[in-house]
Protein backbone atom coordinates (compact mmCIF):
# COMPACT_ATOMS: atom_id res chain seq x y z
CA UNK A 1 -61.79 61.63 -17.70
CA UNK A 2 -63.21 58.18 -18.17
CA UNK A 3 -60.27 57.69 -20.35
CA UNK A 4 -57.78 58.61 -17.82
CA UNK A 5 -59.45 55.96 -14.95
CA UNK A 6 -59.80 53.23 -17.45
CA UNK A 7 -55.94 54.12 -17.94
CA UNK A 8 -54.91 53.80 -14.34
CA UNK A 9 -57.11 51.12 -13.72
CA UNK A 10 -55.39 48.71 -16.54
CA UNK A 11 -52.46 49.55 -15.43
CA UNK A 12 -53.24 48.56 -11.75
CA UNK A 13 -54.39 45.12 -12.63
CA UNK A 14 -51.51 44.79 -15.24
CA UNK A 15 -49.37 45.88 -12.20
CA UNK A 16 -51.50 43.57 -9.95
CA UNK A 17 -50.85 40.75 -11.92
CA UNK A 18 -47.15 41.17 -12.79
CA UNK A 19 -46.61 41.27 -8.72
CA UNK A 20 -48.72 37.83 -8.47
CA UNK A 21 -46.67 36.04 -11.49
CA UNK A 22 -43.45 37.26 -9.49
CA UNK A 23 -45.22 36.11 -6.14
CA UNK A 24 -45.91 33.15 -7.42
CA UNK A 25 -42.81 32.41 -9.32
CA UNK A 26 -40.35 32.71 -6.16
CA UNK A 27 -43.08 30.54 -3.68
CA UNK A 28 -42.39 27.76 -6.58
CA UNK A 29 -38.30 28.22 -6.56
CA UNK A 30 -38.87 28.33 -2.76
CA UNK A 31 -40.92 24.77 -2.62
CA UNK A 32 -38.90 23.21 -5.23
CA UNK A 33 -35.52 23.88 -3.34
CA UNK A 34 -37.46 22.59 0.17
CA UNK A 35 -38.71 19.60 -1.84
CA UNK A 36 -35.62 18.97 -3.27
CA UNK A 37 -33.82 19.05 -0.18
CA UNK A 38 -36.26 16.44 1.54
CA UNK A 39 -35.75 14.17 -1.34
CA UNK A 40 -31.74 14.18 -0.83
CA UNK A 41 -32.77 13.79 2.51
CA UNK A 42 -34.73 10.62 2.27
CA UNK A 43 -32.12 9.21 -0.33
CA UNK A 44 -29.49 9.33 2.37
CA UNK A 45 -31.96 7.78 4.65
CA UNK A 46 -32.70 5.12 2.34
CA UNK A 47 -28.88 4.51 2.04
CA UNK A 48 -28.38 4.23 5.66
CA UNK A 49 -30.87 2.41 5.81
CA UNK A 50 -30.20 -0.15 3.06
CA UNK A 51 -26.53 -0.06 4.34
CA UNK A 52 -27.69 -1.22 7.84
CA UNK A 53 -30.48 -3.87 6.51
CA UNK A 54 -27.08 -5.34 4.92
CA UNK A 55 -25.21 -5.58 8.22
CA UNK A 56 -27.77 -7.06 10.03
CA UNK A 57 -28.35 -9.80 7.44
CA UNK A 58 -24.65 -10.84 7.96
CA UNK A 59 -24.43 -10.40 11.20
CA UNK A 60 -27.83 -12.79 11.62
CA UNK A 61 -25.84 -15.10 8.89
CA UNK A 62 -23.04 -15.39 11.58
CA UNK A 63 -25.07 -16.01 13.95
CA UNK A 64 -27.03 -18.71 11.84
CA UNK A 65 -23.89 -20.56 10.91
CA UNK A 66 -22.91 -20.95 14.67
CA UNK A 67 -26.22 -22.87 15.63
CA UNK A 68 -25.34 -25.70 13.11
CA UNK A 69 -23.51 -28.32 13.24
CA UNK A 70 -20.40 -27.80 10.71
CA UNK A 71 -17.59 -30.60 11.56
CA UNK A 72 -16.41 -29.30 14.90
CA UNK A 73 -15.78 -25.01 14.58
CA UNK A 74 -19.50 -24.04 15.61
CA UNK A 75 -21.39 -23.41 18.77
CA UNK A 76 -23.66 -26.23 17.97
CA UNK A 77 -20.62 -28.58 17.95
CA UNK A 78 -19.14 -27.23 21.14
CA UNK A 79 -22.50 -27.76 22.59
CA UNK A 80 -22.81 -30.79 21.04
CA UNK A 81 -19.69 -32.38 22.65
CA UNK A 82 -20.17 -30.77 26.02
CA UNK A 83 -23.57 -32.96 26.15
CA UNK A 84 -22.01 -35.83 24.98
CA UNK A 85 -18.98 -35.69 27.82
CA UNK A 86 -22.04 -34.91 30.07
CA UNK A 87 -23.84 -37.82 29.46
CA UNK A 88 -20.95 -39.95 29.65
CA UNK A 89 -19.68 -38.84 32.87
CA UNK A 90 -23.28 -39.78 34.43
């Protein structure tokens, strides 16, 4: 009889922890596919977001090259010669 219980028993924990392994095994797939996922996520992000650092930099560039003076084609030189006609209609 003892026999027989130590049987079932050792089969219930062998059972017991085949079910955990399996458990276990498809929460990992589960998290690595959600993990993976946020990481493609974030690489797009960081794309956009590179992507959009770049535009602003030449848009701030364009911007830039119209406050200085450059022979007669910026802002600064139209501002430049409105002052001076200004002044010299005073």
């Amino acid at each position: 009889m003892v026999g027989g219980w130590a049987t079932a028993i050792a089969a219930t924990i062998g059972a017991g922890h085949l079910i955990v392994r399996l458990f276990v095994k498809a929460v990992r797939a589960a998290l690595f596919e959600q993990t993976q996922g946020f990481k493609d996520d974030l690489e797009t992000l960081e794309e956009w977001w590179v992507e959009r650092l770049e535009q602003i930099e030449d848009r701030l560039d364009r911007i830039d090259r119209e406050l200085r003076p450059n022979g007669g084609a910026s802002l600064r030189d139209t501002v430049d010669r409105l002052e001076k006609w200004a002044t010299s209609q005073t």
